[in-house]
Each structure stands twice: as structure tokens, then as C-alpha cells.
C-alpha atoms as a PDB file:
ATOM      1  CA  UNK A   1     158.197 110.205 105.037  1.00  0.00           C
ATOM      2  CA  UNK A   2     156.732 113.724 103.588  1.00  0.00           C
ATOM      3  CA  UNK A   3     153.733 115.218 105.452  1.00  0.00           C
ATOM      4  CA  UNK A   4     151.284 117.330 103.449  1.00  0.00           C
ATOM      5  CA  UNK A   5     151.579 121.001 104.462  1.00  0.00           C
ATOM      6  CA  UNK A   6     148.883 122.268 106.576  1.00  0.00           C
ATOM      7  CA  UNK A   7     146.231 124.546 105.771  1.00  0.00           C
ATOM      8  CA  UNK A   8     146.348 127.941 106.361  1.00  0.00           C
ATOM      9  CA  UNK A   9     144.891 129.028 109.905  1.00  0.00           C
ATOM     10  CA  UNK A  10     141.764 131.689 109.939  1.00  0.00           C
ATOM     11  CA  UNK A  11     144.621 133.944 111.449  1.00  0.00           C
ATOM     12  CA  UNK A  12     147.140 133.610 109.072  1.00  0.00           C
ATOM     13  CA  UNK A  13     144.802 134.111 106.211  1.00  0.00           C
ATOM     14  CA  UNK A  14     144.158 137.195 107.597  1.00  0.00           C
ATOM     15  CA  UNK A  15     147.477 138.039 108.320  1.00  0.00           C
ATOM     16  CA  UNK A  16     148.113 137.315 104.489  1.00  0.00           C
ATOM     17  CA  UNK A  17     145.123 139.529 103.291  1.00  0.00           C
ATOM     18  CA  UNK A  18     146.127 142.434 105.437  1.00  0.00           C
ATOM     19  CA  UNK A  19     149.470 142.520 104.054  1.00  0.00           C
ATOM     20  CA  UNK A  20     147.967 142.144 100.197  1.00  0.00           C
ATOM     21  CA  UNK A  21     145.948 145.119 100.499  1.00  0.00           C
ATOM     22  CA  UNK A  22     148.522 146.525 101.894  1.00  0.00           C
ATOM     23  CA  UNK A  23     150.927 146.620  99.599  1.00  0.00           C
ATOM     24  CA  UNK A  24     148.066 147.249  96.807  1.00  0.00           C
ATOM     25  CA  UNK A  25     147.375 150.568  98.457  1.00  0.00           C
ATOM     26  CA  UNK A  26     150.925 151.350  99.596  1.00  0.00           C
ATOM     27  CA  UNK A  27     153.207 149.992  97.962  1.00  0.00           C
ATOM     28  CA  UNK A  28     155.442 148.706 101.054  1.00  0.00           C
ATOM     29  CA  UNK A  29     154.391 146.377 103.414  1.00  0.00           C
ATOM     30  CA  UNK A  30     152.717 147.062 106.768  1.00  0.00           C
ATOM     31  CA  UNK A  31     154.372 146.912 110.167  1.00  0.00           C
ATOM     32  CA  UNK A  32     153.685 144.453 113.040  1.00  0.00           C
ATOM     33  CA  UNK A  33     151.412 147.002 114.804  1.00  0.00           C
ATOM     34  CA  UNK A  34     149.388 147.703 111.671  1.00  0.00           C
ATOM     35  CA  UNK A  35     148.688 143.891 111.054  1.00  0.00           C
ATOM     36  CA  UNK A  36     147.906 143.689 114.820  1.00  0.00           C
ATOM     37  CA  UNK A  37     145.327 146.387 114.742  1.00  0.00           C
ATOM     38  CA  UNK A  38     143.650 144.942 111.326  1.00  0.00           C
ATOM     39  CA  UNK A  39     143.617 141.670 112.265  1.00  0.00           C
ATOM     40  CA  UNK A  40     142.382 142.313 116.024  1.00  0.00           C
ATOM     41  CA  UNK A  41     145.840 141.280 117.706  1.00  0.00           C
ATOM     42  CA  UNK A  42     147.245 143.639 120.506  1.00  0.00           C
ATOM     43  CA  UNK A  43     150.049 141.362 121.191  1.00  0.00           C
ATOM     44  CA  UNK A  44     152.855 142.026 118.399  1.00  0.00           C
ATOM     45  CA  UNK A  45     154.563 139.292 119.472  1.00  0.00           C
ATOM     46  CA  UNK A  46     151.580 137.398 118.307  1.00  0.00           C
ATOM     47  CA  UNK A  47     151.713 139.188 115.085  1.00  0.00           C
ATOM     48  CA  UNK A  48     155.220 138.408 114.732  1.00  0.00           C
ATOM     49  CA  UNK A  49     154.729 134.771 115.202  1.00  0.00           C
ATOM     50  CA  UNK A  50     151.975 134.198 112.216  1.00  0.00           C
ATOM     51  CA  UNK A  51     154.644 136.154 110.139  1.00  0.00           C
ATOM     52  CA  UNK A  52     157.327 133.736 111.141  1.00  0.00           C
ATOM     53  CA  UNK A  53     155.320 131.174 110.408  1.00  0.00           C
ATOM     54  CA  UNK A  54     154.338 132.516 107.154  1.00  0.00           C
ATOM     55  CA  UNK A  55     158.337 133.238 106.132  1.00  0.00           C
ATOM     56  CA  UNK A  56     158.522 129.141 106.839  1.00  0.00           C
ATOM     57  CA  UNK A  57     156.093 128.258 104.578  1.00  0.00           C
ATOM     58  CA  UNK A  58     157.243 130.337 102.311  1.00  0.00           C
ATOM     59  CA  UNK A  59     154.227 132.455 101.483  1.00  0.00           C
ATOM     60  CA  UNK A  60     156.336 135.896 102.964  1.00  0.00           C
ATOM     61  CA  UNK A  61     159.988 137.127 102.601  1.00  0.00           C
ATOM     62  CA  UNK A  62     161.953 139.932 103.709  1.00  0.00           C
ATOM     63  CA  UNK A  63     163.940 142.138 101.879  1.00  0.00           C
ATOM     64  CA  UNK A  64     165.257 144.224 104.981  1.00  0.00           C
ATOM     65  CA  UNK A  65     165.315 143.388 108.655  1.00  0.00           C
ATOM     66  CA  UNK A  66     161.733 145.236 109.413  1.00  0.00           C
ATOM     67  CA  UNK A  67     158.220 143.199 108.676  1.00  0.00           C
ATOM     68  CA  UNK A  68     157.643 146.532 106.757  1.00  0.00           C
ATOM     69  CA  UNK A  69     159.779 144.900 104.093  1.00  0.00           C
ATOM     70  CA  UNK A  70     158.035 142.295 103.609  1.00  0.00           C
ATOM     71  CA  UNK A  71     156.637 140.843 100.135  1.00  0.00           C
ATOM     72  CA  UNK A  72     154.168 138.298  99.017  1.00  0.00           C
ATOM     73  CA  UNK A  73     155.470 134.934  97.347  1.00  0.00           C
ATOM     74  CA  UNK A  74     153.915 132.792  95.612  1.00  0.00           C
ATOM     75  CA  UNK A  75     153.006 129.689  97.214  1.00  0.00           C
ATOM     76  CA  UNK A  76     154.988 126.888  96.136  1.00  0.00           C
ATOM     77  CA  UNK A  77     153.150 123.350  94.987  1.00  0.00           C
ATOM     78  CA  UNK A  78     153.934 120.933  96.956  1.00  0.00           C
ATOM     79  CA  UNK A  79     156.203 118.548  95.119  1.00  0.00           C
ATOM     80  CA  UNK A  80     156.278 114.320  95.922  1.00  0.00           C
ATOM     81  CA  UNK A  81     159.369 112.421  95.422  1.00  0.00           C
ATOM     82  CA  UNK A  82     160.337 110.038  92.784  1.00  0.00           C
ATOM     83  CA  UNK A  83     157.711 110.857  90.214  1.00  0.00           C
ATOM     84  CA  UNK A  84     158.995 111.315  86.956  1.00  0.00           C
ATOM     85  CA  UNK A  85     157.659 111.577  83.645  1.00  0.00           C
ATOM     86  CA  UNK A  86     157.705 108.083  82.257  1.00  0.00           C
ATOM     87  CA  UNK A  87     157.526 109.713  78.399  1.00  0.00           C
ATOM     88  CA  UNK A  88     160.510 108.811  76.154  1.00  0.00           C
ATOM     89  CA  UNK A  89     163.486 108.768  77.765  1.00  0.00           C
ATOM     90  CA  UNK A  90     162.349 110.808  80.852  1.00  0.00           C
ATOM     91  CA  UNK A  91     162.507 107.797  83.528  1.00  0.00           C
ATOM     92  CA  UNK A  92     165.051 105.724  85.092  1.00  0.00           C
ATOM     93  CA  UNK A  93     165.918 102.245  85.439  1.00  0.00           C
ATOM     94  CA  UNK A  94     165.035 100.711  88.695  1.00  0.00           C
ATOM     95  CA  UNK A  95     168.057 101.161  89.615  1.00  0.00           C
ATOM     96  CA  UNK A  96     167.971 104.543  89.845  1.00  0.00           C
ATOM     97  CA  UNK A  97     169.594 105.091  86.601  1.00  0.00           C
ATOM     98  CA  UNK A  98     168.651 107.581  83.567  1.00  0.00           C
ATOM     99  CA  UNK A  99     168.914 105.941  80.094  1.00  0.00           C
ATOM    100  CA  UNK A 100     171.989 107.335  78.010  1.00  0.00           C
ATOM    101  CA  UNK A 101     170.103 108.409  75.421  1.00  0.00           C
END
């Protein structure tokens, strides 16, 4: 069974907005200590973690092996299993099985 992604935290939200504005007025992204110090965390291990967390939800990649790499995706919607369009044709038997025609 498929749990419904979380919401964002507070801190991760800011995490994301940092990095936004960011890139707006830079045109790379920001490095761990630059987050840290705009989002009030001193720990960059902390820092690190929200962006891990972010890169598993998909909301932040990595081009390179630096967080100063990093870009913005678009977040993904969140997709539920075995609906399908039940139009003409676009459905399948309950069987599993898609209509030859």
C-alpha cells in the first residue's frame, strides 16, 4: 500500500526558498554554509540533511558533487495506481488486459 507524501517541514520550505532566491539572484546555487546562515542553522550537517531529504523527494538535484550545483525540480504529482481513463478503448479488461483495438 502507497502512503501520501508528507508535507513539507517549516525547515525545508525554507531550505527550498533560500535556494530559489538564490539562484534568481545568482544564477548557481548556494552552498551548505550559505543555506545554514539564511535559514538560522550552524550545523551543516543539518543543512545537508534537509537537502538530502529534499533530493528524495525529488524537489532538488545535483548536477555536480557540491550542493552549489544544485537545481530546483519541479515537484512531481503524486500518481495512484490502477486508474486509467475508462474513455474508448483506454481501459482494460478485468483481467488486466487492454482491448486490441
Amino acid at each position: 500500500m502507497r502512503r501520501e507524501p508528507r508535507p513539507l517541514t517549516a525547515r525545508q520550505e525554507a531550505v527550498l526558498a533560500v535556494i530559489r532566491v538564490w539562484l534568481t539572484e545568482h544564477g548557481h546555487g548556494p552552498t551548505v554554509r550559505e543555506i545554514g546562515a539564511r535559514v538560522g542553522l550552524s550545523s551543516t550537517s543539518s543543512v545537508a540533511h534537509q537537502l538530502t531529504q529534499l533530493e528524495k523527494r525529488g524537489l532538488v538535484s545535483r548536477t555536480g558533487r557540491d550542493w552549489s550545483t544544485c537545481v530546483l525540480r519541479e515537484e512531481q504529482p503524486a500518481r495512484r495506481r490502477g486508474l486509467r481513463s475508462r474513455g474508448p478503448g483506454g481501459g482494460a479488461d478485468r483481467y488486466g488486459r487492454r482491448s486490441a483495438s
